[in-house]
PDB file of N, CA and C in Angstrom:
ATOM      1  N   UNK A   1       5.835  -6.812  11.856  1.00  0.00           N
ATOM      2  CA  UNK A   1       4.444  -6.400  11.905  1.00  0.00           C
ATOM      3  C   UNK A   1       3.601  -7.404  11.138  1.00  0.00           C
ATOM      4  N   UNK A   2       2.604  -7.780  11.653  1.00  0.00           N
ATOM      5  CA  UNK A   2       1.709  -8.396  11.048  1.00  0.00           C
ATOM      6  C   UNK A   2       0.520  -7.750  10.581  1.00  0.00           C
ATOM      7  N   UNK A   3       0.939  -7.883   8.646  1.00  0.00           N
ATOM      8  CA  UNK A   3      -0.321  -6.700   8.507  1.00  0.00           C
ATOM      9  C   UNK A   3      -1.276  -7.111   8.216  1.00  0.00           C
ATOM     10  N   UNK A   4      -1.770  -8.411   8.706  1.00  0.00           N
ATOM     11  CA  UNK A   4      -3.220  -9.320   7.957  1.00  0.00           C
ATOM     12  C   UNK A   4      -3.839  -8.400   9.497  1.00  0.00           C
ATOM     13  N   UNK A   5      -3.426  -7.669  10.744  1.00  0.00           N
ATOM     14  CA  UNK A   5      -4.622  -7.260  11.124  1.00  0.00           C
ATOM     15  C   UNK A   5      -5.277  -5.447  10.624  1.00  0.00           C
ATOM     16  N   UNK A   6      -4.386  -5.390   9.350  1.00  0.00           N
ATOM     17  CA  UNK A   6      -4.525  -3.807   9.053  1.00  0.00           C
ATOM     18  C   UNK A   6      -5.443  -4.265   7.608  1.00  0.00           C
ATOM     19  N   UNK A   7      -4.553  -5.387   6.947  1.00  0.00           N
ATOM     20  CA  UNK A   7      -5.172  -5.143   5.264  1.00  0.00           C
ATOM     21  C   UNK A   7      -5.797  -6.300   4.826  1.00  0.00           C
ATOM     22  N   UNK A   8      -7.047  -6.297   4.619  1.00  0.00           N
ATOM     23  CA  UNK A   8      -8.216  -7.496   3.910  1.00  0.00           C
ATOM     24  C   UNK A   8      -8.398  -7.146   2.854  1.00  0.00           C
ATOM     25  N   UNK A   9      -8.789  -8.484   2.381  1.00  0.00           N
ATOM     26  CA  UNK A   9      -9.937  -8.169   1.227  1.00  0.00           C
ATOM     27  C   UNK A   9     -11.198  -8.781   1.013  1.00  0.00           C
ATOM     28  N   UNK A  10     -12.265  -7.896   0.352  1.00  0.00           N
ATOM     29  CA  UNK A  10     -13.460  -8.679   0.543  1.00  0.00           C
ATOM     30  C   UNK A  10     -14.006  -8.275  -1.098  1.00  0.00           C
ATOM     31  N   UNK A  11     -14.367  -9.644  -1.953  1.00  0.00           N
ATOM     32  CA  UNK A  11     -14.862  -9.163  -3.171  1.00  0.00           C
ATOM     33  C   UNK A  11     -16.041  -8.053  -3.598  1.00  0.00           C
ATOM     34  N   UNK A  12     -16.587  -7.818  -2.451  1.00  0.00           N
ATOM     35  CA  UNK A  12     -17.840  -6.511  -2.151  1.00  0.00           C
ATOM     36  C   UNK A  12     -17.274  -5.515  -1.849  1.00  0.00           C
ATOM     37  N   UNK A  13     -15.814  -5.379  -2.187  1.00  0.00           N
ATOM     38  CA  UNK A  13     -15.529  -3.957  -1.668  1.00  0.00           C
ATOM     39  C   UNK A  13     -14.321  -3.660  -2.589  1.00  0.00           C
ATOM     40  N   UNK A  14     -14.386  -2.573  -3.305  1.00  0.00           N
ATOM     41  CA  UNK A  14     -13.135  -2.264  -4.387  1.00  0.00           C
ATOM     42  C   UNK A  14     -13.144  -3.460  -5.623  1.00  0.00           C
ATOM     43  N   UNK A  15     -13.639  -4.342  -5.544  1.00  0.00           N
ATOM     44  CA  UNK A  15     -13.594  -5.637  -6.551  1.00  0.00           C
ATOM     45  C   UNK A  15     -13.021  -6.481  -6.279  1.00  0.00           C
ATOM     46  N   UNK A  16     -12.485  -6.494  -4.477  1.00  0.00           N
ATOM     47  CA  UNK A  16     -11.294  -7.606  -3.508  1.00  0.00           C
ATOM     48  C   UNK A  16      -9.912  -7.164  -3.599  1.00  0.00           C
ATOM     49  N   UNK A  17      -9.844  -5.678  -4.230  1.00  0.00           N
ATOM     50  CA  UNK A  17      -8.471  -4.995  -4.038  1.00  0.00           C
ATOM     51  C   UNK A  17      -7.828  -4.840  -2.471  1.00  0.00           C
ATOM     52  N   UNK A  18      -6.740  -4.981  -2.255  1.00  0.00           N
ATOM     53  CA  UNK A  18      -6.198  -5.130  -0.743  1.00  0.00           C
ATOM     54  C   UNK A  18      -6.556  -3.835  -0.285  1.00  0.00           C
ATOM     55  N   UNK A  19      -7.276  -3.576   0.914  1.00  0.00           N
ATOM     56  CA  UNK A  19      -8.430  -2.495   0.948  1.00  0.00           C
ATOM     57  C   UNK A  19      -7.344  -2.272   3.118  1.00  0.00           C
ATOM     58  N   UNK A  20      -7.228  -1.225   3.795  1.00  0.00           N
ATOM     59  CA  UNK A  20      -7.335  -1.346   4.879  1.00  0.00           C
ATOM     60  C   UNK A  20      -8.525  -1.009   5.771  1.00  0.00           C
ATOM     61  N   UNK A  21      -8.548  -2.071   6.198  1.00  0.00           N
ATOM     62  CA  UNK A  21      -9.558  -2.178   7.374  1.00  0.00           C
ATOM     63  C   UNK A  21     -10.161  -1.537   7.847  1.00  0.00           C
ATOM     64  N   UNK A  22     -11.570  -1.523   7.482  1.00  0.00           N
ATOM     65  CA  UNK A  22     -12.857  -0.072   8.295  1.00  0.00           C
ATOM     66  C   UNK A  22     -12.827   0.924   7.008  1.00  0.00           C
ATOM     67  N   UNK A  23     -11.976   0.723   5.904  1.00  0.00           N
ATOM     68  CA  UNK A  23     -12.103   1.755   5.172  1.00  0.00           C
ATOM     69  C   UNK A  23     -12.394   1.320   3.691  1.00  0.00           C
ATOM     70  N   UNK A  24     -12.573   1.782   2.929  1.00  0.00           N
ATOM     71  CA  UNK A  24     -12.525   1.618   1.285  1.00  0.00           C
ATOM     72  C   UNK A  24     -11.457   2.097   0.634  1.00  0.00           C
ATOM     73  N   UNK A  25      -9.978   2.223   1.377  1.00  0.00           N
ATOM     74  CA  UNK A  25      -9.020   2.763   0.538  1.00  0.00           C
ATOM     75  C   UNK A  25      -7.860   1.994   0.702  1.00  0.00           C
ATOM     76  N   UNK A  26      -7.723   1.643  -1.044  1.00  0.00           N
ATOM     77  CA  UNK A  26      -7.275   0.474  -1.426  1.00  0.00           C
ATOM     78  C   UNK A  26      -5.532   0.443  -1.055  1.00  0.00           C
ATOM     79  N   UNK A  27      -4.855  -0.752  -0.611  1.00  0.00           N
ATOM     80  CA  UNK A  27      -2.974  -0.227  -0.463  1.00  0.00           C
ATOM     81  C   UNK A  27      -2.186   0.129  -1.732  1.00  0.00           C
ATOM     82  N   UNK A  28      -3.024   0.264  -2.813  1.00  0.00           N
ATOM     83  CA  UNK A  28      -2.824   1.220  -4.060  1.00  0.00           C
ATOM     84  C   UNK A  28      -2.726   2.023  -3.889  1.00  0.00           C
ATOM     85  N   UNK A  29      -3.710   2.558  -4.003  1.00  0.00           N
ATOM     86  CA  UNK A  29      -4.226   4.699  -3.761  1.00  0.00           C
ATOM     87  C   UNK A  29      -2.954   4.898  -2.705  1.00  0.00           C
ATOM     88  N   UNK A  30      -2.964   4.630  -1.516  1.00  0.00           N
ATOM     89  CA  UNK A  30      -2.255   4.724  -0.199  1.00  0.00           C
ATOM     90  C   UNK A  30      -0.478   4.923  -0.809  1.00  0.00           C
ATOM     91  N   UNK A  31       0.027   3.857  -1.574  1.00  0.00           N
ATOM     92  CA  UNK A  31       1.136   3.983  -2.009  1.00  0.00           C
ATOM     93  C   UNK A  31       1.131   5.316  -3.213  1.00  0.00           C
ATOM     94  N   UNK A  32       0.350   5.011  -4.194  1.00  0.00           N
ATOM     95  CA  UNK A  32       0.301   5.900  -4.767  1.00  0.00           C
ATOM     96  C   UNK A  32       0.640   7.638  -4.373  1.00  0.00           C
ATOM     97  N   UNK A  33      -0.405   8.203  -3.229  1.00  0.00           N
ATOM     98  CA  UNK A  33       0.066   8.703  -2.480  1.00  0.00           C
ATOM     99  C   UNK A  33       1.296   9.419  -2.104  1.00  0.00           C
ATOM    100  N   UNK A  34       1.982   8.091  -1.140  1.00  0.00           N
ATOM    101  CA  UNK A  34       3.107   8.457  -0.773  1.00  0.00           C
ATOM    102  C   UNK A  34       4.413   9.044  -2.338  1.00  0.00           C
ATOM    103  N   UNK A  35       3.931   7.804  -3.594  1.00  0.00           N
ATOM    104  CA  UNK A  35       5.039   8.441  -4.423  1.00  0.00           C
ATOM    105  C   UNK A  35       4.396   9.748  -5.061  1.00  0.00           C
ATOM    106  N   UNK A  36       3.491  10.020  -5.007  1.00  0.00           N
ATOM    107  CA  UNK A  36       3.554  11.797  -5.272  1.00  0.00           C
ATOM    108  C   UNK A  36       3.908  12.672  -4.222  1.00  0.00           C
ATOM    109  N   UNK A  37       4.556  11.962  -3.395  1.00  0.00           N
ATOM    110  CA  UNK A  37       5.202  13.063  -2.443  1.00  0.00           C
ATOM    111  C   UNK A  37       4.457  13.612  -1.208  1.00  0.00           C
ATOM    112  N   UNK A  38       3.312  12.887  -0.799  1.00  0.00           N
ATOM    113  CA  UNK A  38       2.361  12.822   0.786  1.00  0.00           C
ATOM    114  C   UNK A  38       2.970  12.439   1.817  1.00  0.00           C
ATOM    115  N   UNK A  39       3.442  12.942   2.802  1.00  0.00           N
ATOM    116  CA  UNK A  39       3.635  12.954   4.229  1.00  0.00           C
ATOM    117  C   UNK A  39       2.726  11.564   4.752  1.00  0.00           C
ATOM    118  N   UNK A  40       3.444  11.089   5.794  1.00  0.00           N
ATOM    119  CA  UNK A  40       2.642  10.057   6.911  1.00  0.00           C
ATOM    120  C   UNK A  40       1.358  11.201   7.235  1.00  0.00           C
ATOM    121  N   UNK A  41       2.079  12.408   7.625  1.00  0.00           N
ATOM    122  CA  UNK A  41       1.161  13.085   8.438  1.00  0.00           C
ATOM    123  C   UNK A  41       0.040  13.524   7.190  1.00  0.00           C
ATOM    124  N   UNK A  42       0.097  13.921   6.286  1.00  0.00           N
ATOM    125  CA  UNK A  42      -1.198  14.374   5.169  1.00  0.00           C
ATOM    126  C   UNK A  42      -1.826  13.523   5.017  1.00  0.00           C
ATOM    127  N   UNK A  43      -1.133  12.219   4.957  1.00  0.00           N
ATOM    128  CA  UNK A  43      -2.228  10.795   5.098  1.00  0.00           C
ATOM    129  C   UNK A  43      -3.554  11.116   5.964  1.00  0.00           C
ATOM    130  N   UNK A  44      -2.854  10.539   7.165  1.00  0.00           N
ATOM    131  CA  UNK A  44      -3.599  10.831   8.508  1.00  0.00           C
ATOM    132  C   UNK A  44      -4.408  12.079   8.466  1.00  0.00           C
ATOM    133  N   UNK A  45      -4.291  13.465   8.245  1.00  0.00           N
ATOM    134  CA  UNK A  45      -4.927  14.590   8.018  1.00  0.00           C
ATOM    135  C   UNK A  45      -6.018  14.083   6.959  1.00  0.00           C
ATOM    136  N   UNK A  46      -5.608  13.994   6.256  1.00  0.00           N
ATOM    137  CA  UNK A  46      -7.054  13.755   5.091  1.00  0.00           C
ATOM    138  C   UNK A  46      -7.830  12.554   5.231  1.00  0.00           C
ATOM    139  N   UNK A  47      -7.011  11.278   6.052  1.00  0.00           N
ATOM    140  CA  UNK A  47      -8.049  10.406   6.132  1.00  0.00           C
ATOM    141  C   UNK A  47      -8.020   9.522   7.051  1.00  0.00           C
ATOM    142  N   UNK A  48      -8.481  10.208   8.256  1.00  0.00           N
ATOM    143  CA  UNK A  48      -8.350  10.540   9.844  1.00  0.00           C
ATOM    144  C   UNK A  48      -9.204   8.665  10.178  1.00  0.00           C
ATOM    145  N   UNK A  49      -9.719   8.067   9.432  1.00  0.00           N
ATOM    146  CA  UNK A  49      -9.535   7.002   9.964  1.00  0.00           C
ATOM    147  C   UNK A  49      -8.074   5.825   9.547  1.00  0.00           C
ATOM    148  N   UNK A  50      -7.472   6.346   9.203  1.00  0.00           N
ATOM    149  CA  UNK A  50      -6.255   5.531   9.056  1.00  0.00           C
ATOM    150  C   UNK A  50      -5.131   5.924   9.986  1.00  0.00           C
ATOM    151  N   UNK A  51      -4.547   4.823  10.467  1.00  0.00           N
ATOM    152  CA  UNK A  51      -3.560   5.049  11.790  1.00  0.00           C
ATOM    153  C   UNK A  51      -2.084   4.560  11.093  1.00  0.00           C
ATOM    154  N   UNK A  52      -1.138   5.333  11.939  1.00  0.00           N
ATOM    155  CA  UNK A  52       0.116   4.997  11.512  1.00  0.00           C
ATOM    156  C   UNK A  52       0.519   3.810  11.562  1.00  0.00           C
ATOM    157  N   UNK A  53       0.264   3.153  12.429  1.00  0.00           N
ATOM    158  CA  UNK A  53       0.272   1.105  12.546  1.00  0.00           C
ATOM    159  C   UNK A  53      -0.205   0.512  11.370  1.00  0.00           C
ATOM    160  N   UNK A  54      -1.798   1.527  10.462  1.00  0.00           N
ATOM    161  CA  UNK A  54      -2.334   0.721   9.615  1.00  0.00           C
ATOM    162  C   UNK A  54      -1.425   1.050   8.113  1.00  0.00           C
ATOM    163  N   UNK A  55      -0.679   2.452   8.437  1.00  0.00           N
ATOM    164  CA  UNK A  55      -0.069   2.587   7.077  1.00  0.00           C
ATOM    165  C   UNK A  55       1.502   2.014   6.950  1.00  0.00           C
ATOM    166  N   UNK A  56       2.345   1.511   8.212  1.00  0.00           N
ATOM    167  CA  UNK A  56       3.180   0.768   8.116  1.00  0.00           C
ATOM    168  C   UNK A  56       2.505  -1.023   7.788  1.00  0.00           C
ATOM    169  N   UNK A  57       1.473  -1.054   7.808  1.00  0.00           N
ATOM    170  CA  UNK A  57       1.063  -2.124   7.370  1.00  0.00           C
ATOM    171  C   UNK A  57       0.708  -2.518   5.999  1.00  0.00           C
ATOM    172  N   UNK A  58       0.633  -1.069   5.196  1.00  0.00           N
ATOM    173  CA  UNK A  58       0.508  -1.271   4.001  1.00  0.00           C
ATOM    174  C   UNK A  58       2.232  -1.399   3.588  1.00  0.00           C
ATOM    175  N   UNK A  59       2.998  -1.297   3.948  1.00  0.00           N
ATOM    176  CA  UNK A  59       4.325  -1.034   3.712  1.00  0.00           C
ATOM    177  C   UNK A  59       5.250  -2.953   3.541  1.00  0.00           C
ATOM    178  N   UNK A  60       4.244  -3.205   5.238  1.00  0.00           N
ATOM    179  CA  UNK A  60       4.397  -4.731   5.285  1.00  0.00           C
ATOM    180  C   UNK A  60       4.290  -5.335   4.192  1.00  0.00           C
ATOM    181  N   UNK A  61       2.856  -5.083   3.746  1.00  0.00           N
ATOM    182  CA  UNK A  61       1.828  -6.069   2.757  1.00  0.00           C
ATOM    183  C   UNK A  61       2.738  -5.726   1.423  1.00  0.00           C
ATOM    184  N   UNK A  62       2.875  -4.440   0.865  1.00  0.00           N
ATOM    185  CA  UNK A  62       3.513  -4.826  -0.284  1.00  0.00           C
ATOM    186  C   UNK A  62       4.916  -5.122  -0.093  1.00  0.00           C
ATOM    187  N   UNK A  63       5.737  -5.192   0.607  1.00  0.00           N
ATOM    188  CA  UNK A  63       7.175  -5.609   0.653  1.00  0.00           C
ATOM    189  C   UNK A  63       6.726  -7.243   0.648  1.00  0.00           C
ATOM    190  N   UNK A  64       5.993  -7.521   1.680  1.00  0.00           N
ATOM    191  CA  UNK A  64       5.606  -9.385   1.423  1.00  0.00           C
ATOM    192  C   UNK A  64       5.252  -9.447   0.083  1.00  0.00           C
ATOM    193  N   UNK A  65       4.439  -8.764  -0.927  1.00  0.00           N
ATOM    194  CA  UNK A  65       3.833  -9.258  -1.802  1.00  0.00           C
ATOM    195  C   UNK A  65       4.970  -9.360  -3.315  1.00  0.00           C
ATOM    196  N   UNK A  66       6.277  -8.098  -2.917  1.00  0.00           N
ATOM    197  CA  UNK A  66       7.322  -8.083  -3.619  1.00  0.00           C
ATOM    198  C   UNK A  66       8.109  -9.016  -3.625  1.00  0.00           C
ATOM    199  N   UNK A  67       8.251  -9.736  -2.273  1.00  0.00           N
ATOM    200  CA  UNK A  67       9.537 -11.230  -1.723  1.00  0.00           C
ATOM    201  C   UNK A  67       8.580 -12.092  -2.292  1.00  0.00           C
ATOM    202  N   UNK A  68       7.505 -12.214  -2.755  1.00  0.00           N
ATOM    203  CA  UNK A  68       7.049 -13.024  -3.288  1.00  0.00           C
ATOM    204  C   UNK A  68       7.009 -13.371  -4.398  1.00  0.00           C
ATOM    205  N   UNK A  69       7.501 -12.592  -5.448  1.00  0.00           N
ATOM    206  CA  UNK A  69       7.051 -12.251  -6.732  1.00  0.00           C
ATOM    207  C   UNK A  69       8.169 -12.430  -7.411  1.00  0.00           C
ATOM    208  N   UNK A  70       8.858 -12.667  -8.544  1.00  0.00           N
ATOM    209  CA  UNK A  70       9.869 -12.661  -9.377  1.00  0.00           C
ATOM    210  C   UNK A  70      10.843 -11.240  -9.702  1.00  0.00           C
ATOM    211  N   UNK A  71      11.802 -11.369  -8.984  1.00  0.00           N
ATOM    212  CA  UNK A  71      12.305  -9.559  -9.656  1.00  0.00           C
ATOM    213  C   UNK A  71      12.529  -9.630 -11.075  1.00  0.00           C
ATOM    214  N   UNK A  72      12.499  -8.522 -12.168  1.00  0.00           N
ATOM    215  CA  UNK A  72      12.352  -8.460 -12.649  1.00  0.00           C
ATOM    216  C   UNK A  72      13.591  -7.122 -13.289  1.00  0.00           C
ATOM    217  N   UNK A  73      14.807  -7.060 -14.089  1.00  0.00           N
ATOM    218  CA  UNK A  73      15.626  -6.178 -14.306  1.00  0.00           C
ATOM    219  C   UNK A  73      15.051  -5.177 -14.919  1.00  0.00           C
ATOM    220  N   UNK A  74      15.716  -3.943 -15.364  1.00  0.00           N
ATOM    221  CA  UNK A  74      15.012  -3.064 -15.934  1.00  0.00           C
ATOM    222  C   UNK A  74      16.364  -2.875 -16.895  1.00  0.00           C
ATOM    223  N   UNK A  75      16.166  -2.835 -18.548  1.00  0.00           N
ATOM    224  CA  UNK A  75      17.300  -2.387 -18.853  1.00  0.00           C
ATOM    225  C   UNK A  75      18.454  -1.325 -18.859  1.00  0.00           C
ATOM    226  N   UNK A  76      19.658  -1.531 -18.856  1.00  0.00           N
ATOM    227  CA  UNK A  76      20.564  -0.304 -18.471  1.00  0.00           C
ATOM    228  C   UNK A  76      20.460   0.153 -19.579  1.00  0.00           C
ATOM    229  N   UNK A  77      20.697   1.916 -20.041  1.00  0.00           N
ATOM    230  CA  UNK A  77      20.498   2.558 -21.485  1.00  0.00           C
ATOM    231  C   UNK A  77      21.752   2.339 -21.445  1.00  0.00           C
ATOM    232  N   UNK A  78      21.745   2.211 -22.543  1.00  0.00           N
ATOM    233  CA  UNK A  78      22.984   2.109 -23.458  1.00  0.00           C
ATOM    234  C   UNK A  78      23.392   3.206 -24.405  1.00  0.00           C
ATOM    235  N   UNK A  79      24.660   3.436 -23.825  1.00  0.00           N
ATOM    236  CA  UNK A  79      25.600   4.494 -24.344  1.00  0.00           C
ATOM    237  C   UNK A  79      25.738   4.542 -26.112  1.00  0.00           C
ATOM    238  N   UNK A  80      25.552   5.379 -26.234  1.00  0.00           N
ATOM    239  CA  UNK A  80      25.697   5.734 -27.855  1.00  0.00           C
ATOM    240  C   UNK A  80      26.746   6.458 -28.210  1.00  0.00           C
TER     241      UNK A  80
END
């Protein structure tokens, strides 16, 4: 999927946060979202201009923006 036709940014809108297209809602909020536990479908219900193409596109954009980026470990706890 190519999600440069779902997610822009424009510095007049959010402050140039990766915003999808036609809308003001940033692929933050959108993820955010999903990890409190929102359905594809509650998406779409509450914000009936976003399409399932545009929210697998937010999915695109941050997985590209992760292969891009340095991983980073998290430490293992250690047994006491």
């Amino acid at each position: 999927m190519d999600w440069r036709q779902y997610i822009h940014s424009d510095p007049e809108i959010l402050v140039g946060k990766p915003i999808i297209k036609g809308t003001r809602l940033a692929v933050g909020f959108i993820l955010d979202l999903f990890s409190e536990g929102w359905t594809q479908e509650q998406i779409i219900e509450n914000y009936p201009t976003i399409t399932k193409d545009a929210l697998q596109a937010v999915f695109a954009f941050a997985s590209e923006c992760l292969r891009d980026e340095t991983v980073y470990t998290m430490p293992s706890k250690v047994a006491q």
